[in-house]
C-alpha atoms as a PDB file:
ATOM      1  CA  UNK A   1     -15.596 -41.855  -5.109  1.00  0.00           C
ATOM      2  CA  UNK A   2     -14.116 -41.400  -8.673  1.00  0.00           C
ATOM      3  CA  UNK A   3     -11.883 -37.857  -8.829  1.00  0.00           C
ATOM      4  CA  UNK A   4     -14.962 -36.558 -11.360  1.00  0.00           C
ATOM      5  CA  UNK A   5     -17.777 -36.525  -8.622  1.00  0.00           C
ATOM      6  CA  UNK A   6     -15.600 -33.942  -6.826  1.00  0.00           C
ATOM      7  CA  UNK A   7     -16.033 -31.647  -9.909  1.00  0.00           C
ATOM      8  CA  UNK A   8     -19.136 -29.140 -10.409  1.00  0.00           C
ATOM      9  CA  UNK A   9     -19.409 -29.745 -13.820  1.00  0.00           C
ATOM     10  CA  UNK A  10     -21.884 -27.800 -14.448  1.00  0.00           C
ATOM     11  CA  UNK A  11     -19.507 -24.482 -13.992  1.00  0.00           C
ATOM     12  CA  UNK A  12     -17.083 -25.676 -16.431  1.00  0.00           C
ATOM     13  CA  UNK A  13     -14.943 -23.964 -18.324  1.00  0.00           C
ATOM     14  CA  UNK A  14     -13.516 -22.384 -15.719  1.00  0.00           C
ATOM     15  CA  UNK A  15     -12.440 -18.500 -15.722  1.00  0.00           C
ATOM     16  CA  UNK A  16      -8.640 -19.107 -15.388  1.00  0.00           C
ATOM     17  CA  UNK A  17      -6.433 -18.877 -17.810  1.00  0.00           C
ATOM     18  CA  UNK A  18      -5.708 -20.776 -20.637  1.00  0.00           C
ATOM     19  CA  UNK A  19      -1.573 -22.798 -19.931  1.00  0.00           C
ATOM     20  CA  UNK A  20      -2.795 -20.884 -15.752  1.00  0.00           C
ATOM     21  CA  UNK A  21      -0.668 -23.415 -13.099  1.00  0.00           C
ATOM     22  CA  UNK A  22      -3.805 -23.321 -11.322  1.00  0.00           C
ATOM     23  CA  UNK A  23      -5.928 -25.951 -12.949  1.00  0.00           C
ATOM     24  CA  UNK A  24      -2.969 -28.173 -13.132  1.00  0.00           C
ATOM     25  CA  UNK A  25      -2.579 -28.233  -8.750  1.00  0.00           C
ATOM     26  CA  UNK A  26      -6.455 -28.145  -9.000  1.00  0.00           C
ATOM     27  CA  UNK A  27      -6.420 -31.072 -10.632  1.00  0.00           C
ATOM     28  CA  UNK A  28      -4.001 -33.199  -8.800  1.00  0.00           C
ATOM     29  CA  UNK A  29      -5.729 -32.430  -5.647  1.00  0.00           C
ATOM     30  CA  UNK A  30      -9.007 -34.040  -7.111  1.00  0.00           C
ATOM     31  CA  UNK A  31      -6.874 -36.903  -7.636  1.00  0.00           C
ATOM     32  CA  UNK A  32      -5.147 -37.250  -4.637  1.00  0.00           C
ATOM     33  CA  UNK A  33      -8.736 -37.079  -3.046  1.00  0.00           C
ATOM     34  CA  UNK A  34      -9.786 -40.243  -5.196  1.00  0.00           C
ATOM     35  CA  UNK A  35      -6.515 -41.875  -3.602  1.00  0.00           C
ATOM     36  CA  UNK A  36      -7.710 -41.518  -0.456  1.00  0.00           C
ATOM     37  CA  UNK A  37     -11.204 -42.164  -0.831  1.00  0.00           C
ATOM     38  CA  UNK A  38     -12.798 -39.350   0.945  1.00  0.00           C
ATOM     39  CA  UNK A  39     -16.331 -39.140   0.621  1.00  0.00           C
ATOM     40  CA  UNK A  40     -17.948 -35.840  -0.216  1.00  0.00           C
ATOM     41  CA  UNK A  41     -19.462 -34.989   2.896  1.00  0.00           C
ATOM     42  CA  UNK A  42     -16.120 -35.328   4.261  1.00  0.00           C
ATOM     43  CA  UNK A  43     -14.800 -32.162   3.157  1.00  0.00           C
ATOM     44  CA  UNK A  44     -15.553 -28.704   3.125  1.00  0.00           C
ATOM     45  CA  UNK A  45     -13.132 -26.323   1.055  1.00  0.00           C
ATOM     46  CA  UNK A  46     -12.525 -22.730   1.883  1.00  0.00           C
ATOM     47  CA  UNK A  47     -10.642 -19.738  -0.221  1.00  0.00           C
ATOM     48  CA  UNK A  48     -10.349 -16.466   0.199  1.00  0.00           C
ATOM     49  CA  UNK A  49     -10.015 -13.725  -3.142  1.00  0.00           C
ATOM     50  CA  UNK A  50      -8.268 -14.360  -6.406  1.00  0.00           C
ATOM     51  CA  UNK A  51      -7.292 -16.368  -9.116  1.00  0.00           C
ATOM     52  CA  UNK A  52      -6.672 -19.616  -6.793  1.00  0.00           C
ATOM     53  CA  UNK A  53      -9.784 -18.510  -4.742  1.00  0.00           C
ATOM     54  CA  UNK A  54     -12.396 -18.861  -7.547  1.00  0.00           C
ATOM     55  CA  UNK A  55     -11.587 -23.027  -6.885  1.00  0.00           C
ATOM     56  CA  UNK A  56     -13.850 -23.100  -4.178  1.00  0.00           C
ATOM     57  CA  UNK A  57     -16.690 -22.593  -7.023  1.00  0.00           C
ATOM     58  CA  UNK A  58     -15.311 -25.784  -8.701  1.00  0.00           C
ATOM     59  CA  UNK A  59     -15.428 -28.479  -6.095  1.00  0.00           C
ATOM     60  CA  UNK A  60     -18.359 -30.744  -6.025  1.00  0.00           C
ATOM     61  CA  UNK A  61     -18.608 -30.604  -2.152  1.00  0.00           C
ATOM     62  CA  UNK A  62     -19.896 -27.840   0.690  1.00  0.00           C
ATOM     63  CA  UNK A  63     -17.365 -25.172  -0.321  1.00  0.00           C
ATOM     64  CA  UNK A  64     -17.023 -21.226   1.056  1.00  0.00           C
ATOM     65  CA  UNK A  65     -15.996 -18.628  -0.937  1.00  0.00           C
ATOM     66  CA  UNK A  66     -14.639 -15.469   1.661  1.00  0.00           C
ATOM     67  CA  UNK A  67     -13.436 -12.113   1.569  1.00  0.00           C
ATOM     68  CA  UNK A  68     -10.008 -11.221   0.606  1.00  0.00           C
ATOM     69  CA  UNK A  69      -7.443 -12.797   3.377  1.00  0.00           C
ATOM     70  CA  UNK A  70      -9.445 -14.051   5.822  1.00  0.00           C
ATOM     71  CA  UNK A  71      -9.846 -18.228   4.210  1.00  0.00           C
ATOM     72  CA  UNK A  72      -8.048 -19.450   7.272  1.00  0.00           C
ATOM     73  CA  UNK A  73      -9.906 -17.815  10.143  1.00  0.00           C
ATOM     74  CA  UNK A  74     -13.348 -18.811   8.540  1.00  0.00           C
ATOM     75  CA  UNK A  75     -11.965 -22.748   8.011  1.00  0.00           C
ATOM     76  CA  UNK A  76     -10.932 -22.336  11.569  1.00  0.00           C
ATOM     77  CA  UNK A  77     -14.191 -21.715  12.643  1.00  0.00           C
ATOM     78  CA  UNK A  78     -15.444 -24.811  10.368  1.00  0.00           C
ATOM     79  CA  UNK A  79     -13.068 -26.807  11.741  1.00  0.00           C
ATOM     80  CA  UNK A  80     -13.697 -26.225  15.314  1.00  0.00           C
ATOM     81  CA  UNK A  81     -17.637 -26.307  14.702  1.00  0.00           C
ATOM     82  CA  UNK A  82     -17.198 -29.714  13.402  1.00  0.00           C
ATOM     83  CA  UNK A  83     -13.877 -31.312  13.886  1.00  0.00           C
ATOM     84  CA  UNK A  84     -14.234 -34.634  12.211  1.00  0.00           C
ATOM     85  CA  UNK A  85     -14.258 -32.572   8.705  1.00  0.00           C
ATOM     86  CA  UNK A  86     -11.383 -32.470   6.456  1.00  0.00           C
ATOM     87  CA  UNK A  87     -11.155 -29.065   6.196  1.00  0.00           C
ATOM     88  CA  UNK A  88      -9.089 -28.024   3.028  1.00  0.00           C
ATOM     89  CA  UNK A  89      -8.013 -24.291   2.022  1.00  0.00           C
ATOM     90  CA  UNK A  90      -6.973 -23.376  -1.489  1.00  0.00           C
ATOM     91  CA  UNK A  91      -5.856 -20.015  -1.875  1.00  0.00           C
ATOM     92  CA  UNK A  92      -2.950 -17.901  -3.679  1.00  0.00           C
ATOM     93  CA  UNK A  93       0.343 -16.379  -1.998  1.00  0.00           C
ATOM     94  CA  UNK A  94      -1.423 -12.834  -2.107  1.00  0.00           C
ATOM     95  CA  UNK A  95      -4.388 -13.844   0.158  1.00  0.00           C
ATOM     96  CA  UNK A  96      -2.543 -16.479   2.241  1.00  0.00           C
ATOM     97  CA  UNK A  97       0.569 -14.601   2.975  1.00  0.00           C
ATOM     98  CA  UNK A  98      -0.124 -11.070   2.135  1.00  0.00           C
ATOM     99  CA  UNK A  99      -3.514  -9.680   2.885  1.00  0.00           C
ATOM    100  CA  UNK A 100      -4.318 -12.360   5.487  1.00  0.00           C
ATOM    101  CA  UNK A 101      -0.512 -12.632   6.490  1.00  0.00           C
ATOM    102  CA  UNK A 102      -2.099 -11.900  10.443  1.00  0.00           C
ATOM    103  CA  UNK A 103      -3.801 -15.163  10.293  1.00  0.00           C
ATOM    104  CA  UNK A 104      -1.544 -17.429   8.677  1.00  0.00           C
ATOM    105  CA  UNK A 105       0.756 -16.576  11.436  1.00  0.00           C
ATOM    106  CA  UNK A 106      -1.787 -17.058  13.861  1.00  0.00           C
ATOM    107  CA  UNK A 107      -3.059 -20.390  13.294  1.00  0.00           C
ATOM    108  CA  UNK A 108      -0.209 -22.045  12.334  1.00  0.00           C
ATOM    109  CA  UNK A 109       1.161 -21.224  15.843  1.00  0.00           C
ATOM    110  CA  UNK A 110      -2.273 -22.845  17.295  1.00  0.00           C
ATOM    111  CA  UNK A 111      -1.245 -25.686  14.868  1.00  0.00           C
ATOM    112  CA  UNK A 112      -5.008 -25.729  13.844  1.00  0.00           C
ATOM    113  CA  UNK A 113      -6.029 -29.086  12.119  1.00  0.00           C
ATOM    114  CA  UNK A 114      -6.331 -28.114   8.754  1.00  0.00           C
ATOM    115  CA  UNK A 115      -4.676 -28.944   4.835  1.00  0.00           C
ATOM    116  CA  UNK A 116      -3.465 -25.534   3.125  1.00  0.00           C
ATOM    117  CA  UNK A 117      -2.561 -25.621  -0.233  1.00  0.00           C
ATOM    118  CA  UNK A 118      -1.127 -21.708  -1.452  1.00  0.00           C
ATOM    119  CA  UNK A 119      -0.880 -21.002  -5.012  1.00  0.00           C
ATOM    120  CA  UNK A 120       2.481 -19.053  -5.266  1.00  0.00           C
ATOM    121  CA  UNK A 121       2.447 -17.387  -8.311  1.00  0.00           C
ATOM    122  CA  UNK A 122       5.106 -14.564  -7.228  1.00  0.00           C
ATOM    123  CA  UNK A 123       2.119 -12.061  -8.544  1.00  0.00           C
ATOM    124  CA  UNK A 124      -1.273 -10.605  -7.596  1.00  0.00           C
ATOM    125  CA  UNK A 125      -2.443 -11.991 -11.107  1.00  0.00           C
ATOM    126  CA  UNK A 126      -6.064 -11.173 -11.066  1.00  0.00           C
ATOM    127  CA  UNK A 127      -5.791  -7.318 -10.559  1.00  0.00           C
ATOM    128  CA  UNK A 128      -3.072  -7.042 -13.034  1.00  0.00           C
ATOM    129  CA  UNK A 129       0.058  -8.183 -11.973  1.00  0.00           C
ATOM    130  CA  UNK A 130       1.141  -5.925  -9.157  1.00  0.00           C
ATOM    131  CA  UNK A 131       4.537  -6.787  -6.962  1.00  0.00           C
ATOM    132  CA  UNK A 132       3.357  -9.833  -4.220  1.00  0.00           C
ATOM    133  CA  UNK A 133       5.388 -10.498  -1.006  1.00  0.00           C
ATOM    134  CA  UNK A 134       6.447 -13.443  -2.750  1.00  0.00           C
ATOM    135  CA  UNK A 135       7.875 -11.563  -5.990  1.00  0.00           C
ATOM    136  CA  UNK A 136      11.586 -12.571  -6.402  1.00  0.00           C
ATOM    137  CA  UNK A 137      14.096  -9.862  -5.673  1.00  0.00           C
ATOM    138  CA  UNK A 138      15.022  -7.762  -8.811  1.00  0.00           C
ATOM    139  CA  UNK A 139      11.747  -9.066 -10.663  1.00  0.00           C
ATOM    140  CA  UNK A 140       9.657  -6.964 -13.084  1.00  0.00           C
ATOM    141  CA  UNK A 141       5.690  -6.353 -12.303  1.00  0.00           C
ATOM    142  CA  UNK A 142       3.490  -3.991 -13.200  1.00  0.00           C
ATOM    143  CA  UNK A 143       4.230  -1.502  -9.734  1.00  0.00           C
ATOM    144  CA  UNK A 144       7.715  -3.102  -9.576  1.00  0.00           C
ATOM    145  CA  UNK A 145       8.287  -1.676 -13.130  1.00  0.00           C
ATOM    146  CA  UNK A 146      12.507  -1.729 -12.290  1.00  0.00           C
ATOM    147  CA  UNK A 147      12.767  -4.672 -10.646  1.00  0.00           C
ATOM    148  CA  UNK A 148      11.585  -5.405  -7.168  1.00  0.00           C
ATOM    149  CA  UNK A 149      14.008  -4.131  -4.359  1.00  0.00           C
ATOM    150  CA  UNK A 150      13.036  -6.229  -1.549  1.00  0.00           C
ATOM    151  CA  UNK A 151      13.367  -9.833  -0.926  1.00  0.00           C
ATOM    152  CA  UNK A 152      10.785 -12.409  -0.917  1.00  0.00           C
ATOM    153  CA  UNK A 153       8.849 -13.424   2.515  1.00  0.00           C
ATOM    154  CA  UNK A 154      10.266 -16.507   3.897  1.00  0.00           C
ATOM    155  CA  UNK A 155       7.064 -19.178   3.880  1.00  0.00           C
ATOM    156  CA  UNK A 156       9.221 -21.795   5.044  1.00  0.00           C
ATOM    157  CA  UNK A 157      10.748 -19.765   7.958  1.00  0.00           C
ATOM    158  CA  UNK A 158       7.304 -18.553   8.754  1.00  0.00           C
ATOM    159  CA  UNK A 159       5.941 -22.048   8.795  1.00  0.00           C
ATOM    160  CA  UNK A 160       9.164 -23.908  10.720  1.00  0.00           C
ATOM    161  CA  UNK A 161       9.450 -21.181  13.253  1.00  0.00           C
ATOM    162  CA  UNK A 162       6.219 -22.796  15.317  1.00  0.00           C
ATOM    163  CA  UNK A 163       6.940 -26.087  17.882  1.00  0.00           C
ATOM    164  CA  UNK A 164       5.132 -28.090  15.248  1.00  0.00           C
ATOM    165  CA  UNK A 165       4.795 -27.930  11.912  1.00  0.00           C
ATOM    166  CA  UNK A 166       4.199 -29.711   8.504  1.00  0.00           C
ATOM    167  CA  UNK A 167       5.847 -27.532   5.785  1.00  0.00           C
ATOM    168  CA  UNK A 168       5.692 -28.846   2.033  1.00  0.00           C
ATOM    169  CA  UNK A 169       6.979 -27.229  -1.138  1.00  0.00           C
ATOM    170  CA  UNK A 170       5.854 -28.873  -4.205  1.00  0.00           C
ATOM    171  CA  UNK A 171       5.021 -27.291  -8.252  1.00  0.00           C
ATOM    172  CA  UNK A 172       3.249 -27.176 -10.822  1.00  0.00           C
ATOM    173  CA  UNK A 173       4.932 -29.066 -12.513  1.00  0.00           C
ATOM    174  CA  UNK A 174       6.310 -32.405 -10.488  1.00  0.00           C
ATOM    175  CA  UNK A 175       2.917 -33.601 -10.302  1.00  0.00           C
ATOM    176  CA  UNK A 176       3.269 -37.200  -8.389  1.00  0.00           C
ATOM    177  CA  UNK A 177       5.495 -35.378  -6.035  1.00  0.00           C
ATOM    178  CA  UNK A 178       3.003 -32.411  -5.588  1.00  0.00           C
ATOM    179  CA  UNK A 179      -0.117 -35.683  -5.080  1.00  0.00           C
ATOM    180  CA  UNK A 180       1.901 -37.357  -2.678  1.00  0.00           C
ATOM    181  CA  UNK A 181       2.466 -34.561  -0.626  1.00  0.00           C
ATOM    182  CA  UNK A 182      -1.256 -33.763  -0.501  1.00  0.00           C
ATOM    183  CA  UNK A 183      -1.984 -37.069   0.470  1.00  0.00           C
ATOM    184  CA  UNK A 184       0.546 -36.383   3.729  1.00  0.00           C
ATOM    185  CA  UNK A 185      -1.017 -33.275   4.549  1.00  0.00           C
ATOM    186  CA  UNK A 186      -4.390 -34.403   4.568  1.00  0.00           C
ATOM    187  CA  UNK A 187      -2.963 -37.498   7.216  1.00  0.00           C
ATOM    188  CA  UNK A 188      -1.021 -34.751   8.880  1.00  0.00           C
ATOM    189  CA  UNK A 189      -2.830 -34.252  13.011  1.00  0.00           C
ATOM    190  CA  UNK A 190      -2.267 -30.197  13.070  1.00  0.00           C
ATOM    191  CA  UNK A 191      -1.882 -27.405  10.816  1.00  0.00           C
ATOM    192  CA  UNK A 192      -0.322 -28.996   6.924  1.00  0.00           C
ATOM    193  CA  UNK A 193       0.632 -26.047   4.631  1.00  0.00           C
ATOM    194  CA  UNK A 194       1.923 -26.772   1.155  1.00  0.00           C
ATOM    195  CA  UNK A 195       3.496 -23.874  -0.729  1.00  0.00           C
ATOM    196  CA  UNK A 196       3.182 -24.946  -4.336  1.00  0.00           C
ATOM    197  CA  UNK A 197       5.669 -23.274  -6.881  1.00  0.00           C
ATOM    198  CA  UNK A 198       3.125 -21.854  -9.578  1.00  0.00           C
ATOM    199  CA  UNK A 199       3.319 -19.301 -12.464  1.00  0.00           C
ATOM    200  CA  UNK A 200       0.604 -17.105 -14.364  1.00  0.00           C
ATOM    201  CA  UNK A 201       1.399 -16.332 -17.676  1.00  0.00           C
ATOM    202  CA  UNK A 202      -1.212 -13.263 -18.698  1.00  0.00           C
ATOM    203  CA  UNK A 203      -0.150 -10.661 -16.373  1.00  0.00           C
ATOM    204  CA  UNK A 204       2.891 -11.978 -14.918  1.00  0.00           C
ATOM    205  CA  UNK A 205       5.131 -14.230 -17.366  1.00  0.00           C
ATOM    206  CA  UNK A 206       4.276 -12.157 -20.489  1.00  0.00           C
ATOM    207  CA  UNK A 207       5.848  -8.640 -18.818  1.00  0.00           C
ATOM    208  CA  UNK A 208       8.751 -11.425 -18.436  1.00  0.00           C
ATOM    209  CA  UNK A 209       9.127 -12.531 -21.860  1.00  0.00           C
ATOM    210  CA  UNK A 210       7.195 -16.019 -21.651  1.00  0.00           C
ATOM    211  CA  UNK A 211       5.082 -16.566 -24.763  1.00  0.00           C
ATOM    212  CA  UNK A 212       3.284 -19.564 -23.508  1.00  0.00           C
ATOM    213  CA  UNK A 213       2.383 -20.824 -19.476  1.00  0.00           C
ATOM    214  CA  UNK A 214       4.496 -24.255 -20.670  1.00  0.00           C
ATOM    215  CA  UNK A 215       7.563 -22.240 -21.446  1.00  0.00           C
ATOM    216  CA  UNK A 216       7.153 -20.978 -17.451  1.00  0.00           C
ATOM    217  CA  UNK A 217       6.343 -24.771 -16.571  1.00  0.00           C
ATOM    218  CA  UNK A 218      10.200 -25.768 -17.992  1.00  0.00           C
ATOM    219  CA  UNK A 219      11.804 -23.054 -15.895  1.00  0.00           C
ATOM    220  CA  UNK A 220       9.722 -24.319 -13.381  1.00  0.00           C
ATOM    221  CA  UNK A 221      11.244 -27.588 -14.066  1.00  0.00           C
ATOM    222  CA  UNK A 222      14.556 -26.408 -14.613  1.00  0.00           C
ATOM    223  CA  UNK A 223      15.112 -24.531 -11.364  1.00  0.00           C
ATOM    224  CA  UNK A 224      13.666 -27.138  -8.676  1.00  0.00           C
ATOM    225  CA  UNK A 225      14.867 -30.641  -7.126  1.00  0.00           C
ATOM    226  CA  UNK A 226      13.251 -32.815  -5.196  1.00  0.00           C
ATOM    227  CA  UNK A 227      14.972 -33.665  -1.852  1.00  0.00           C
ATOM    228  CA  UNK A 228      13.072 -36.838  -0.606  1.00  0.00           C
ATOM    229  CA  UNK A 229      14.750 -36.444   2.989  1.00  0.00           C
ATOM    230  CA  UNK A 230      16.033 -33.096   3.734  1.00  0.00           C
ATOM    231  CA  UNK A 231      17.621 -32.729   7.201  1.00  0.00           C
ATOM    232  CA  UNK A 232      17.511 -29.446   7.696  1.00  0.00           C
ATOM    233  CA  UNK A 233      15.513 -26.102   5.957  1.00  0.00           C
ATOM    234  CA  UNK A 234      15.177 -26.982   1.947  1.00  0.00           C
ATOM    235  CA  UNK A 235      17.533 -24.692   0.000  1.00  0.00           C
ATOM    236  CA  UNK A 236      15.679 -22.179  -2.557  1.00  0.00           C
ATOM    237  CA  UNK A 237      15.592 -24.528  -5.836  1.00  0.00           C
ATOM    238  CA  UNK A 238      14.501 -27.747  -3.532  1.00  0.00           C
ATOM    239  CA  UNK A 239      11.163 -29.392  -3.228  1.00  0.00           C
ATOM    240  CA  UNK A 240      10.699 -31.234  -0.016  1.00  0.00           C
ATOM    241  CA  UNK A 241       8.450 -32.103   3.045  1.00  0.00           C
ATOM    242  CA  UNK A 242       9.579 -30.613   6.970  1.00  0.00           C
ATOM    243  CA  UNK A 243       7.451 -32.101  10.166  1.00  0.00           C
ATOM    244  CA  UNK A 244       8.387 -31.927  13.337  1.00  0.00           C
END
């Protein structure tokens, strides 16, 4: 399989965005799947509502397209109906970790055999730009319009806390680390959940200044490191794999 035959075409263009992070991860995860020659009937896809949930619509292969926050449960149920699928969720941080928060917690504790990729854009960008639980402390959004006063959930701490776990943070923008990391998830037996640093520039980045999604993409690339063996949690600007 080439990475095109995982693309319906025939919905291109695609509603995000023009400089939106999200067709950049969508596009290294079609290349990753290339790399590790999965057929199509391999793979199922599942999101739930927003920006990063209108990908399900893009993928060339039996794809679900759910209500707001509840991705996980339904590629649970997927999963468990047929096991030997590579079941693969693509979803932002507002319907992974906010409105469907409940079941993120949930089945990563049952360490449920699937590959989670979350879109963390530190916004809900597709209503407007409101304040996300993963909006930085102090930040400006359109119901945040002083800064926001509370600090960001902690993904990582969520993830870690179960007995096992695979926890990767990757970006936008350090694309072959972001593709190798899918590749491990994917290989990962149990519940693989890559939080990848993202950015949307219409209702988010422009309230912050940005002109342009690449100017977001440098701080992007200013801010993180990759640690290629971190021994303990990764620190706030690293980029990094945890299993246990």
């Amino acid at each position: 399989m080439q990475y095109k035959d995982f693309v319906k075409w025939s919905r291109w263009p695609t509603t995000w965005c023009g400089g939106c992070a999200i067709g950049i991860v969508f596009k290294q995860v079609i290349f990753s799947l290339e790399r590790m020659g999965l057929a199509q009937n391999e793979l199922t896809v599942v999101s739930g509502i927003g920006c990063s949930g209108r990908a399900a619509g893009y993928f060339n292969v039996d794809s679900v397209h759910v209500t707001h926050g509840r991705a996980l449960p339904v590629a649970e149920g997927i999963k468990r109906g047929n096991p030997h699928l590579k079941v693969l969720v693509f979803s932002g941080d507002g319907d992974l970790v906010g409105i469907g928060g409940n079941h993120l917690i949930h089945t990563a504790r049952r360490n449920v055999d699937l590959t989670v990729i979350c879109i963390n854009n530190q916004t809900y960008g597709m209503t407007g730009g409101q304040m996300a639980p993963t909006t930085l402390k102090g930040t400006k959004t359109l119901t945040s319009p002083h800064g926001n006063r509370y600090h960001p959930l902690n993904i990582q701490g969520l993830i870690t806390s179960n007995h096992n776990y695979f926890y990767a943070r990757s970006s936008a923008y350090h694309i072959n680390h972001l593709q190798k990391v899918i590749r491990e998830a994917f290989a990962w037996p149990g519940f693989a959940f890559i939080e990848v640093v993202a950015y949307c520039i219409e209702n988010f980045g422009r309230r912050l200044g940005y002109r342009f999604g690449y100017e977001m993409l440098l701080k992007i690339k200013g801010i993180y490191k990759i640690n290629r063996s971190p021994k303990e949690r990764l620190k706030e600007n690293e980029l990094g794999v945890l299993i246990k």
